[in-house]
N, C-alpha and C. Protein backbone atom coordinates (compact mmCIF):
# COMPACT_ATOMS: atom_id res chain seq x y z
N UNK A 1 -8.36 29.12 192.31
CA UNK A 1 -6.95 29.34 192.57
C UNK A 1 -6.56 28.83 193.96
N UNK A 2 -7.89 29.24 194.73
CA UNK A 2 -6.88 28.42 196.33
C UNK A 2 -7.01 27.26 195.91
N UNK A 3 -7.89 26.66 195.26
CA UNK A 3 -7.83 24.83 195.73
C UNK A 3 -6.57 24.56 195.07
N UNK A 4 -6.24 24.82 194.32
CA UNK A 4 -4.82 24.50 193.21
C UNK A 4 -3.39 24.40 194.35
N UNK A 5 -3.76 25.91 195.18
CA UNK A 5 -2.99 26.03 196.39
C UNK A 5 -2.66 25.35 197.14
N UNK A 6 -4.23 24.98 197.71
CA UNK A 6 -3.55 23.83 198.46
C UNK A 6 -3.57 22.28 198.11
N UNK A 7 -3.82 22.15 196.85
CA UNK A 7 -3.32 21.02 196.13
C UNK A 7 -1.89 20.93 196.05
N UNK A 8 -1.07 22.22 196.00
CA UNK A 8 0.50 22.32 196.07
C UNK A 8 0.95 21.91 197.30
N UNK A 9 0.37 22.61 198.26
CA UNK A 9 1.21 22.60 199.38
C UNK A 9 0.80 21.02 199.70
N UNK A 10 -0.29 20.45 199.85
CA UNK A 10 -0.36 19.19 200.36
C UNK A 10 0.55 18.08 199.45
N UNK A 11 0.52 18.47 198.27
CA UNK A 11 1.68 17.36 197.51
C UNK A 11 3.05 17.92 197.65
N UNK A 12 3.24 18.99 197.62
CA UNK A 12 5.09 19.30 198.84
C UNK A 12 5.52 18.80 200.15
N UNK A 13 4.25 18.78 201.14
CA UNK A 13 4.48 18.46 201.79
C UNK A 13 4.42 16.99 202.03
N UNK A 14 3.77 15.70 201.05
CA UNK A 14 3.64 14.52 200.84
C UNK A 14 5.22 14.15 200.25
N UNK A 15 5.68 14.98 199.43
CA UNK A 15 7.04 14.54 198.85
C UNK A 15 7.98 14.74 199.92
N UNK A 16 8.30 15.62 200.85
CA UNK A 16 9.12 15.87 201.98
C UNK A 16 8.53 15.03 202.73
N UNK A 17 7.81 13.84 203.61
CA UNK A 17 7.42 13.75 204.48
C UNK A 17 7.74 11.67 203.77
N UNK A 18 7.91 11.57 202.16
CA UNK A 18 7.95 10.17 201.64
C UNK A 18 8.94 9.45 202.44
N UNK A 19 10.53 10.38 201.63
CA UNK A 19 11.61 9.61 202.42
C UNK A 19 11.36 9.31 203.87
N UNK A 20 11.02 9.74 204.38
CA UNK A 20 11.14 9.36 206.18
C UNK A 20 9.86 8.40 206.30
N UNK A 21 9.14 8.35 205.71
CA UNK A 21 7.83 7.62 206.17
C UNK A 21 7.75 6.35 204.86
N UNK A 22 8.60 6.08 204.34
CA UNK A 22 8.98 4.60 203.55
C UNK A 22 9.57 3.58 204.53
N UNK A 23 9.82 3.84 205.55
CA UNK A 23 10.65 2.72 206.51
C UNK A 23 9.72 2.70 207.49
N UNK A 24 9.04 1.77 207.75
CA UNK A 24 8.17 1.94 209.33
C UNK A 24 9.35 1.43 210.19
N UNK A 25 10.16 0.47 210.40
CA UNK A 25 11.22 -0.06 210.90
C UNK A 25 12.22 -0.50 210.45
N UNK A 26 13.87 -1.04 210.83
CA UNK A 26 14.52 -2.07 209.89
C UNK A 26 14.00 -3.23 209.48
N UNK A 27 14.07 -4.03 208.11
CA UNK A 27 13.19 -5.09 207.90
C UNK A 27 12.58 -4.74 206.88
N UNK A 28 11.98 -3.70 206.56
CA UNK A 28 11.04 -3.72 205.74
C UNK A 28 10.22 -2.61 205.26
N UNK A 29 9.76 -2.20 203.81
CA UNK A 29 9.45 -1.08 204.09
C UNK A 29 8.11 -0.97 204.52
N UNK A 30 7.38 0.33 204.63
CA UNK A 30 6.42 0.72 205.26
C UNK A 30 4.57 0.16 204.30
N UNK A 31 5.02 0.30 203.17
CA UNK A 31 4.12 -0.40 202.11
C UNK A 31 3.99 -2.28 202.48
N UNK A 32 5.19 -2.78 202.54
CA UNK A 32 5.28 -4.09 202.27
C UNK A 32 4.85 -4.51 203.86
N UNK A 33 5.12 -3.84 204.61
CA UNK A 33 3.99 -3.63 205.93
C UNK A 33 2.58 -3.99 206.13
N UNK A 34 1.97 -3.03 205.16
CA UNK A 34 0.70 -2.69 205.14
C UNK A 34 -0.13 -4.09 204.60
N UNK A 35 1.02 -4.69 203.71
CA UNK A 35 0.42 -6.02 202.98
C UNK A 35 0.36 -6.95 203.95
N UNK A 36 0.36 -7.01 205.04
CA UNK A 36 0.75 -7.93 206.16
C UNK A 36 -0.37 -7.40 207.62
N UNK A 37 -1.21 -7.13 207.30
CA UNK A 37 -1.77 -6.31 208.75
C UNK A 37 -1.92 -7.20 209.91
N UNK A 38 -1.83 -8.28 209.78
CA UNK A 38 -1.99 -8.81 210.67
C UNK A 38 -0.77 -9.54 212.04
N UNK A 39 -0.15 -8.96 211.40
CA UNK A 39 1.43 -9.32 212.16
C UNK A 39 1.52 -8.31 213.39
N UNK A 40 1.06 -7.43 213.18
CA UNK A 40 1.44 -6.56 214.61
C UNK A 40 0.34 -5.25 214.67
N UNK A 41 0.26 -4.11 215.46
CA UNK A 41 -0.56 -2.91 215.38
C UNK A 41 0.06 -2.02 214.45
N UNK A 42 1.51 -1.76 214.06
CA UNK A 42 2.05 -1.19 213.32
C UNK A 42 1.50 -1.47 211.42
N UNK A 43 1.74 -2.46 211.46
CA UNK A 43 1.15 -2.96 210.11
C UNK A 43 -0.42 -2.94 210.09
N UNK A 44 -1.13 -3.18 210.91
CA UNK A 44 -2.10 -2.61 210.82
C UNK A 44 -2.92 -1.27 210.41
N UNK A 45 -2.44 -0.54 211.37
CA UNK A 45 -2.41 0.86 210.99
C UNK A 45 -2.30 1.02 209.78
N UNK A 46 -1.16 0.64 209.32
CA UNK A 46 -0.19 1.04 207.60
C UNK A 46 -1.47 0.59 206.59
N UNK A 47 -2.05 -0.69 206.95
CA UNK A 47 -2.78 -1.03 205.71
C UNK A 47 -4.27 -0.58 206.13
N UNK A 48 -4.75 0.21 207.39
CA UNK A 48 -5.93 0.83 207.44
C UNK A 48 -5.44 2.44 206.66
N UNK A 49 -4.45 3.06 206.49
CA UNK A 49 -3.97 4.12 205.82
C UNK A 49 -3.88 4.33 204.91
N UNK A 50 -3.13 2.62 203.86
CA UNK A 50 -3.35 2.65 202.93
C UNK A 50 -4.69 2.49 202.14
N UNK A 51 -5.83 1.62 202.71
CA UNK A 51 -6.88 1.67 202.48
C UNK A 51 -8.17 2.92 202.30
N UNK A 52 -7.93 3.81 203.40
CA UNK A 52 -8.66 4.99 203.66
C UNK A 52 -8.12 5.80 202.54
N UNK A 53 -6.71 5.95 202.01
CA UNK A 53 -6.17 6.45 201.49
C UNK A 53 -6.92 6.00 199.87
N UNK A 54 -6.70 5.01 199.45
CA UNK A 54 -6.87 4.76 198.28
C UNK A 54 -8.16 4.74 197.98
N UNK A 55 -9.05 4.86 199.08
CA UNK A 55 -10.78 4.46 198.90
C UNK A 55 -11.23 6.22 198.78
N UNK A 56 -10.70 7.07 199.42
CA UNK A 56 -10.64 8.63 199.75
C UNK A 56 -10.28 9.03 198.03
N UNK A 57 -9.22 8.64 197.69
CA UNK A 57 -9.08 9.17 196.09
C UNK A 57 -9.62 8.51 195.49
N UNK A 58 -10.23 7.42 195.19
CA UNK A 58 -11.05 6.95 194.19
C UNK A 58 -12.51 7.61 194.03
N UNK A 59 -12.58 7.84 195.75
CA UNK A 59 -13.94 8.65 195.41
C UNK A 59 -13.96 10.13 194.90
N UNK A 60 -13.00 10.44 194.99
CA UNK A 60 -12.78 11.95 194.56
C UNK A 60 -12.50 12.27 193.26
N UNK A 61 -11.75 11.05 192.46
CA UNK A 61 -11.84 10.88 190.92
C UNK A 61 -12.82 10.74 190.37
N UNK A 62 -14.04 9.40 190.97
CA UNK A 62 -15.46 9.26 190.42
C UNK A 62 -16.08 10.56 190.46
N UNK A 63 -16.04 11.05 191.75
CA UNK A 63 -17.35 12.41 191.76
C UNK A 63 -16.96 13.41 190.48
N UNK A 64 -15.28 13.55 190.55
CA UNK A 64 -14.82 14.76 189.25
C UNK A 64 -14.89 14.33 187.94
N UNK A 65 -14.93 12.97 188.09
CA UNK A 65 -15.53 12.26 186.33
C UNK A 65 -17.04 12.66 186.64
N UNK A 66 -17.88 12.31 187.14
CA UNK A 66 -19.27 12.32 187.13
C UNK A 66 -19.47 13.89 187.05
N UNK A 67 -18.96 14.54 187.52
CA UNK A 67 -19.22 16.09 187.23
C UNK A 67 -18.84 17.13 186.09
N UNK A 68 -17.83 16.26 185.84
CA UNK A 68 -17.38 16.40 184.15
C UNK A 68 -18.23 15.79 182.82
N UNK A 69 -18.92 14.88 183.50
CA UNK A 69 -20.02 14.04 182.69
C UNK A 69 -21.36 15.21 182.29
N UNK A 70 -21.39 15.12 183.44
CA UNK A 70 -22.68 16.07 183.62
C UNK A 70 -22.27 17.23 183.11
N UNK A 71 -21.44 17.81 183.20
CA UNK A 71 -21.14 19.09 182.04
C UNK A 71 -21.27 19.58 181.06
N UNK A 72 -20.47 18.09 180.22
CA UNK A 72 -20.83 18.12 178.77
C UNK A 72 -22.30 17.77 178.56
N UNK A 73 -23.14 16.98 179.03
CA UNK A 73 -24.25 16.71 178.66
C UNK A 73 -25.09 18.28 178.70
N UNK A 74 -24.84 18.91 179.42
CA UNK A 74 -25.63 20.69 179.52
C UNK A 74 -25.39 21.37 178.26
């Protein structure tokens, strides 16, 4: 029950925190940034975030498939 918890609060607080953090500047948004890292430290950042980010949940899907694997096989 807590992890569920704070599975809530961290995706409430990801949805309140989108709008403002879709614009890194005028120009462009904060994603289409990230595709560009090499243009400035700002875009950088964005696409080391998005990276950590997407490499962080992939591994957290594999381990909960692999542990779901191993389940049924018991």
């Amino acid at each position: 029950m807590k992890t569920k918890m704070i599975g809530c609060v961290a995706l409430a607080v990801g949805l309140l925190l989108a709008p403002t953090s879709a614009y890194a500047h005028p120009g462009h948004s904060w994603l289409a940034g990230a595709a560009q890292p090499l243009l400035g430290l700002d875009h950088f950042l964005a696409a080391m975030t998005v990276a950590v980010t997407v490499g962080v949940g992939l591994m957290v899907t594999l381990r909960r498939g692999a542990r779901t694997e191993s389940d049924r096989r018991s």
